[in-house]
PDB file of N, CA and C in Angstrom:
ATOM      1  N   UNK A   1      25.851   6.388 -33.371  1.00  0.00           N
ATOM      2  CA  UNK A   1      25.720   5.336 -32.365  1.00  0.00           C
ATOM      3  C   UNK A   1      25.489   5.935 -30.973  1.00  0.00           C
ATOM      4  N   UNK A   2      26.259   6.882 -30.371  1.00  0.00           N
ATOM      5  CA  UNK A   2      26.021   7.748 -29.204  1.00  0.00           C
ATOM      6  C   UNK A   2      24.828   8.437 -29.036  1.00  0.00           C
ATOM      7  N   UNK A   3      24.168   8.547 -30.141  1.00  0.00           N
ATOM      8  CA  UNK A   3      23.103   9.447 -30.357  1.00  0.00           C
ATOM      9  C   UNK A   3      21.806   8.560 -29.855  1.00  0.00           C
ATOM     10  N   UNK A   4      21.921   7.293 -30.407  1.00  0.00           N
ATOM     11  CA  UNK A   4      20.867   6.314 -30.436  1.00  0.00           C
ATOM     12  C   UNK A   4      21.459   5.571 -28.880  1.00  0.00           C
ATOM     13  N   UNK A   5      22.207   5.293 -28.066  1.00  0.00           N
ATOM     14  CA  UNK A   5      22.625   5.260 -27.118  1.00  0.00           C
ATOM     15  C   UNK A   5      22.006   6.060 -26.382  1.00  0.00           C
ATOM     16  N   UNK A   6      21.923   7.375 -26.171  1.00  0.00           N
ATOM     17  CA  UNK A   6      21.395   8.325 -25.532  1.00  0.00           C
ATOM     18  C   UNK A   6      19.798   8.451 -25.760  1.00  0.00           C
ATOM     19  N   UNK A   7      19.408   8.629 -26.634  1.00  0.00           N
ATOM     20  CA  UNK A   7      18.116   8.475 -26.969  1.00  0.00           C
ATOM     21  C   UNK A   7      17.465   7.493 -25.968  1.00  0.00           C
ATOM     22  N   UNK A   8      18.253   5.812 -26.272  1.00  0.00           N
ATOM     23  CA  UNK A   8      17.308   5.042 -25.356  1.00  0.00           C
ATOM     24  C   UNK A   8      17.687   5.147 -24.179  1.00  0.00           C
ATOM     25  N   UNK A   9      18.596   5.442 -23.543  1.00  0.00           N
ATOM     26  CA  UNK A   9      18.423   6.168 -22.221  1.00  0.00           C
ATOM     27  C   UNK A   9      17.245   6.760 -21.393  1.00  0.00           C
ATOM     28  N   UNK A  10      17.380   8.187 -22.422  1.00  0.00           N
ATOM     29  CA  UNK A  10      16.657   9.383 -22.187  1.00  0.00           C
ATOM     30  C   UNK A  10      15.312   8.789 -22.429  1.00  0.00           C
ATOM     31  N   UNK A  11      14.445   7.960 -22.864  1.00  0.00           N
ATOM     32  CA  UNK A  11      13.534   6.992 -23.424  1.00  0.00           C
ATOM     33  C   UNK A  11      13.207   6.565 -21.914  1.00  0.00           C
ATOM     34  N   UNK A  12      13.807   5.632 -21.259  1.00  0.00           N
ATOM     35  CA  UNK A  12      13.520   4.798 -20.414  1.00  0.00           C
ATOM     36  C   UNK A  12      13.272   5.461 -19.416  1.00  0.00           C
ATOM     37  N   UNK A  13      14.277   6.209 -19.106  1.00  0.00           N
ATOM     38  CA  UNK A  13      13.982   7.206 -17.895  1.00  0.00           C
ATOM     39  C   UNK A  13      12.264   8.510 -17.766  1.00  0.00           C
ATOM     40  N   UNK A  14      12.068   8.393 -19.291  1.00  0.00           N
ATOM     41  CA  UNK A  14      10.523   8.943 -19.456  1.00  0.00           C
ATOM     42  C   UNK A  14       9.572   8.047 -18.702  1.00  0.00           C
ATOM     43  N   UNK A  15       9.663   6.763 -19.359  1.00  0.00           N
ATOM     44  CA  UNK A  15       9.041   5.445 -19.656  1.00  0.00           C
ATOM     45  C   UNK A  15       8.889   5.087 -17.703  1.00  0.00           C
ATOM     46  N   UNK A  16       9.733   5.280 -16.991  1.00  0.00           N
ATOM     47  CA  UNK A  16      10.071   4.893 -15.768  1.00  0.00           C
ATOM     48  C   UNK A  16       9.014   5.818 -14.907  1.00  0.00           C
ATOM     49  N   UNK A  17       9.522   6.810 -15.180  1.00  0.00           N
ATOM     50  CA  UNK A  17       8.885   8.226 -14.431  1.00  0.00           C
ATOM     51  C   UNK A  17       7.520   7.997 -14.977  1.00  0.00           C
ATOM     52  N   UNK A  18       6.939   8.050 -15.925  1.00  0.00           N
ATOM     53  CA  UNK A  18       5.307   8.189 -16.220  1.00  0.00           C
ATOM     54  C   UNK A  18       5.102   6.831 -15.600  1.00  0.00           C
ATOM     55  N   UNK A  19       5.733   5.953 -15.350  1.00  0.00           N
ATOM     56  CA  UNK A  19       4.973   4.543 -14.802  1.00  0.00           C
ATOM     57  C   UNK A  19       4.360   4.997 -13.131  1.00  0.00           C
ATOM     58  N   UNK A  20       5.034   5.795 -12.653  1.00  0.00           N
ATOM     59  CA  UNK A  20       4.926   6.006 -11.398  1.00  0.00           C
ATOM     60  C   UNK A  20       3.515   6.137 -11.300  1.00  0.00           C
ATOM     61  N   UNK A  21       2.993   5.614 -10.155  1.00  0.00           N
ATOM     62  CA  UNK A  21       1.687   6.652  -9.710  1.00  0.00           C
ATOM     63  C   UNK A  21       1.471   7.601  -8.958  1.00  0.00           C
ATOM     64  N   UNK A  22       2.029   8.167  -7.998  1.00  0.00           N
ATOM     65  CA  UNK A  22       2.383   9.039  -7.060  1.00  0.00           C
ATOM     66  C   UNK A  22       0.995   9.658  -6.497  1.00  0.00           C
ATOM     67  N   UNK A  23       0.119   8.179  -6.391  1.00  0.00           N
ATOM     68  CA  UNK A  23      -0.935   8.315  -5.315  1.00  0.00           C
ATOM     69  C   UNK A  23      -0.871   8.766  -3.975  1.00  0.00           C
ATOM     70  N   UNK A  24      -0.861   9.373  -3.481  1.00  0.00           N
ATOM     71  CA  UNK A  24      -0.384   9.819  -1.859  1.00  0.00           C
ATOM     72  C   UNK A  24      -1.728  10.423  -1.332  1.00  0.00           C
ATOM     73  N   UNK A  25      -2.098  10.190   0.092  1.00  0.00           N
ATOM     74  CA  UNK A  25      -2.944  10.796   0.944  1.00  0.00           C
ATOM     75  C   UNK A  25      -2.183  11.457   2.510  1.00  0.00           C
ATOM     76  N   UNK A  26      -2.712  12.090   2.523  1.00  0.00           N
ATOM     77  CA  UNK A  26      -1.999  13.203   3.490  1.00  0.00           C
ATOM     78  C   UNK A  26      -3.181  12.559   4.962  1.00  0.00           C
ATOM     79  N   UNK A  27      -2.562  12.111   5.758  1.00  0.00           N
ATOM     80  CA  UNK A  27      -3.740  11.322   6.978  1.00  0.00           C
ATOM     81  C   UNK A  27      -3.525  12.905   8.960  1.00  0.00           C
ATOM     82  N   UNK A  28      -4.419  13.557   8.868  1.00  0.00           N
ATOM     83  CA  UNK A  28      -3.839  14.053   9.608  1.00  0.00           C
ATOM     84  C   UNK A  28      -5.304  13.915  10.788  1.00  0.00           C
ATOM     85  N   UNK A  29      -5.074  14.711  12.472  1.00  0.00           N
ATOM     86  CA  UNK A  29      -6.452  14.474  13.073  1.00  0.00           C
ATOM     87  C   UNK A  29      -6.836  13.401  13.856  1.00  0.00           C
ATOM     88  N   UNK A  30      -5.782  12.505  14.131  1.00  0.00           N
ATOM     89  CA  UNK A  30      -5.743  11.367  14.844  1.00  0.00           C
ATOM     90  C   UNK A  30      -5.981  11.405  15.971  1.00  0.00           C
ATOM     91  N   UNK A  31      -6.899  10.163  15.982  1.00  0.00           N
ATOM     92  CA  UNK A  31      -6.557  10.233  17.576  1.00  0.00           C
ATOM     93  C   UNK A  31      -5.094   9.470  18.355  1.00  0.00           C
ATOM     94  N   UNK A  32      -4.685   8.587  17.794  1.00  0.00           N
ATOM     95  CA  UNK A  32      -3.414   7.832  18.726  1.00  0.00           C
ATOM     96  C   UNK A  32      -2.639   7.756  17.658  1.00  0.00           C
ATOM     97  N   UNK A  33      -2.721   7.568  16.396  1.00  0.00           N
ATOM     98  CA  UNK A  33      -1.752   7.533  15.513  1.00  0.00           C
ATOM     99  C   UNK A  33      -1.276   9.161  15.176  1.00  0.00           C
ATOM    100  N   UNK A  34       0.126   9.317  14.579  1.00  0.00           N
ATOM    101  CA  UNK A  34       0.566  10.239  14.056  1.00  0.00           C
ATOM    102  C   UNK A  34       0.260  10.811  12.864  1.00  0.00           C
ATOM    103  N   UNK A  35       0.109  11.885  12.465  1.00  0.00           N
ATOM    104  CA  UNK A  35      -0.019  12.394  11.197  1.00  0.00           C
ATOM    105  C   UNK A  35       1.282  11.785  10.119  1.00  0.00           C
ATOM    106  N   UNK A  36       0.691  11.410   9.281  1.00  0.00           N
ATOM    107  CA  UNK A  36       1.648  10.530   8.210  1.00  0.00           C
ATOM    108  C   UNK A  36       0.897  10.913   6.814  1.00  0.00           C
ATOM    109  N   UNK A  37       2.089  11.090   5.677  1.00  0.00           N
ATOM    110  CA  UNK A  37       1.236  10.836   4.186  1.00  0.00           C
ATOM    111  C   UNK A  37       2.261   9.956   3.846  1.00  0.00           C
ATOM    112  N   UNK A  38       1.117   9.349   3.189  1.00  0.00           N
ATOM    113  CA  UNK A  38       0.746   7.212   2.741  1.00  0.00           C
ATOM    114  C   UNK A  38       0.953   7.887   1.351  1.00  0.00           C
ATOM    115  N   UNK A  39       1.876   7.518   0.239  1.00  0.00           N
ATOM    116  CA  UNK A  39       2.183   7.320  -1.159  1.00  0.00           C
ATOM    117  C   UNK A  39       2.087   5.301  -1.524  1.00  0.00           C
ATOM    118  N   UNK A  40       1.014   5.951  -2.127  1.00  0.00           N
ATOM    119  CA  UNK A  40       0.942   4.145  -2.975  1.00  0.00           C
ATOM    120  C   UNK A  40       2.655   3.516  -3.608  1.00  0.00           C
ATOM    121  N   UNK A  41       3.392   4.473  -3.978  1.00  0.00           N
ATOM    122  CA  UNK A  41       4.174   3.408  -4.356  1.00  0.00           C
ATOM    123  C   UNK A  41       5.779   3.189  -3.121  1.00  0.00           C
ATOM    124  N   UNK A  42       5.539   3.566  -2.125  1.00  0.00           N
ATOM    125  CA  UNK A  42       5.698   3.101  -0.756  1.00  0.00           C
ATOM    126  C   UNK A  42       5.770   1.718  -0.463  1.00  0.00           C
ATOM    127  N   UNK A  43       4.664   0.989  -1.232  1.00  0.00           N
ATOM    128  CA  UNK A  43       4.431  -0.012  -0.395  1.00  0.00           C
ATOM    129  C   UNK A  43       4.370  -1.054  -1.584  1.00  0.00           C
ATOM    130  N   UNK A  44       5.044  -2.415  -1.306  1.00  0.00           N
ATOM    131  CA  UNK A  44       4.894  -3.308  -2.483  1.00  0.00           C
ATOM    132  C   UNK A  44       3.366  -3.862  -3.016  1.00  0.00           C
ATOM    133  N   UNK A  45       2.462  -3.386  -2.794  1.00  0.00           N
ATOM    134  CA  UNK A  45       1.091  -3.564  -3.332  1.00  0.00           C
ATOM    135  C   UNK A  45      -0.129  -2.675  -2.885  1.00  0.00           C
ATOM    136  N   UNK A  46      -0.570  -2.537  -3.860  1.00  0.00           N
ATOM    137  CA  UNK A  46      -1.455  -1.629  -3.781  1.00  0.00           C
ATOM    138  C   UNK A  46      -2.840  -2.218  -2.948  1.00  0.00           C
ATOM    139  N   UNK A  47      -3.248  -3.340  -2.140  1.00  0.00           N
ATOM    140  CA  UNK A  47      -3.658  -3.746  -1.460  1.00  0.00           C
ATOM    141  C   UNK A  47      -3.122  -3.032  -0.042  1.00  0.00           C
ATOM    142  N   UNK A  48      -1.471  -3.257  -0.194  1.00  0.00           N
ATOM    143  CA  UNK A  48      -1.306  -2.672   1.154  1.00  0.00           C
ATOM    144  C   UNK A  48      -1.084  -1.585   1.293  1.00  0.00           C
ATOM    145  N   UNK A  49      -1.332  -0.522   0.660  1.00  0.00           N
ATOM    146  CA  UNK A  49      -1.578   1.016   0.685  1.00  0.00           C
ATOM    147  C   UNK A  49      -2.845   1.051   1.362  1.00  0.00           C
ATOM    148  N   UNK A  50      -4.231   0.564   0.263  1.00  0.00           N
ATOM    149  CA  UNK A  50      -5.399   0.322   0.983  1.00  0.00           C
ATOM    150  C   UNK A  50      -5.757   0.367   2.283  1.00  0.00           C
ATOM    151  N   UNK A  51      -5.417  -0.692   2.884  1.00  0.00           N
ATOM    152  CA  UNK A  51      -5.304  -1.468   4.361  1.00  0.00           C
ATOM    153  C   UNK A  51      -4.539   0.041   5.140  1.00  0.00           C
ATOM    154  N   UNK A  52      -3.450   0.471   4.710  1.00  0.00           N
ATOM    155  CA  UNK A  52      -2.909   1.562   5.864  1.00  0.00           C
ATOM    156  C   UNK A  52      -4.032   2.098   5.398  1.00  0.00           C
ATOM    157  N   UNK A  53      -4.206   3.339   4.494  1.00  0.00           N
ATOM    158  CA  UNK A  53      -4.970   4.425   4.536  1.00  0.00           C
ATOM    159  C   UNK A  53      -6.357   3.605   5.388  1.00  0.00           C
ATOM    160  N   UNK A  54      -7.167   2.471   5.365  1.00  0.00           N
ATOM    161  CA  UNK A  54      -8.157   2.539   5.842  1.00  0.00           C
ATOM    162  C   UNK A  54      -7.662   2.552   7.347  1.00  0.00           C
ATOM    163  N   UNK A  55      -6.972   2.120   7.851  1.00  0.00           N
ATOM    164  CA  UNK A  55      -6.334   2.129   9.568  1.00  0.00           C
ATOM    165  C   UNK A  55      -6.264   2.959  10.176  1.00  0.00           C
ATOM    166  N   UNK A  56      -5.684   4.098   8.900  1.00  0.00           N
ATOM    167  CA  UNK A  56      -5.912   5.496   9.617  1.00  0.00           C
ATOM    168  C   UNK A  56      -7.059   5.910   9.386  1.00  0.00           C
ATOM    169  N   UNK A  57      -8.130   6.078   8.734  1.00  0.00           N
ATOM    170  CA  UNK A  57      -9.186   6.143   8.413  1.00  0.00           C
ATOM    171  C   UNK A  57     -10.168   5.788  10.016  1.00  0.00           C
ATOM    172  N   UNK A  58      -9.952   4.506  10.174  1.00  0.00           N
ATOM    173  CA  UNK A  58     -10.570   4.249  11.166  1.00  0.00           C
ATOM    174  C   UNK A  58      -9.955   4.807  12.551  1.00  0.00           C
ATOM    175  N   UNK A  59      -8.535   5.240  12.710  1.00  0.00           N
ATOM    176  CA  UNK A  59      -8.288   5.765  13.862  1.00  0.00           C
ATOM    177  C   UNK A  59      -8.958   7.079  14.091  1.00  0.00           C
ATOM    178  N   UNK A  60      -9.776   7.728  13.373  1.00  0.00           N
ATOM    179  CA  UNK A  60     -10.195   9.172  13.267  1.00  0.00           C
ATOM    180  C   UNK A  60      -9.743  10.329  12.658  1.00  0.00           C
ATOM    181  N   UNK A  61      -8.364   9.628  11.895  1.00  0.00           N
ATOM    182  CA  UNK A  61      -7.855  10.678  10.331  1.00  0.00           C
ATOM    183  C   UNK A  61      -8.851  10.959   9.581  1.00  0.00           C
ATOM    184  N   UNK A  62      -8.437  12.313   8.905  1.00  0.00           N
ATOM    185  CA  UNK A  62      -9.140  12.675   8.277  1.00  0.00           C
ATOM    186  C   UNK A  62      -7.851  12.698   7.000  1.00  0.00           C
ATOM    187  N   UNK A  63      -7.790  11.684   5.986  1.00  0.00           N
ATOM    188  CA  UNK A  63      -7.243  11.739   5.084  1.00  0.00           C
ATOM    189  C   UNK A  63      -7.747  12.142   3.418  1.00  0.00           C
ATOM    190  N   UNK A  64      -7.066  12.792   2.688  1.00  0.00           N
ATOM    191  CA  UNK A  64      -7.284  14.074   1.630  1.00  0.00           C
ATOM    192  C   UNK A  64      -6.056  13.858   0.871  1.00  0.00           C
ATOM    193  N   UNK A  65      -6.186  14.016  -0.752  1.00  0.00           N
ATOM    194  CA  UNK A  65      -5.658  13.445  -1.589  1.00  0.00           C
ATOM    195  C   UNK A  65      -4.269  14.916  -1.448  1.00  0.00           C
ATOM    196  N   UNK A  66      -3.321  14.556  -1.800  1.00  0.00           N
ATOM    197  CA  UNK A  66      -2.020  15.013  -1.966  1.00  0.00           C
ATOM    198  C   UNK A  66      -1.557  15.434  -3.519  1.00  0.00           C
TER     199      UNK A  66
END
């Protein structure tokens, strides 16, 4: 019973971790904004990851995958 207890544990916590995406862009080169890296799962939608990275994008970052 402990065995199979542990198992689905050790299961979920796989299951959890591979869900991640750990999209991140490294934004550096600005002109008025700060150097920041933007991780997609930061933010409750992946729309609004988008929207930052393009903001910095348009401030004159030069952002590059992480």
């Amino acid at each position: 019973m402990k065995k199979i207890v542990l198992l689905i544990i050790i299961s979920t916590g796989v299951f959890m971790t591979s869900c991640s995406k750990k999209s991140c862009k490294e934004c550096s080169g600005c002109k008025t904004l700060q150097s920041a890296t933007l991780c997609e799962d930061d933010f409750e939608k992946a729309s609004d990851y988008n929207d930052q990275v393009d903001n910095y994008v348009s401030d004159g970052c030069t952002c590059s995958e992480k």
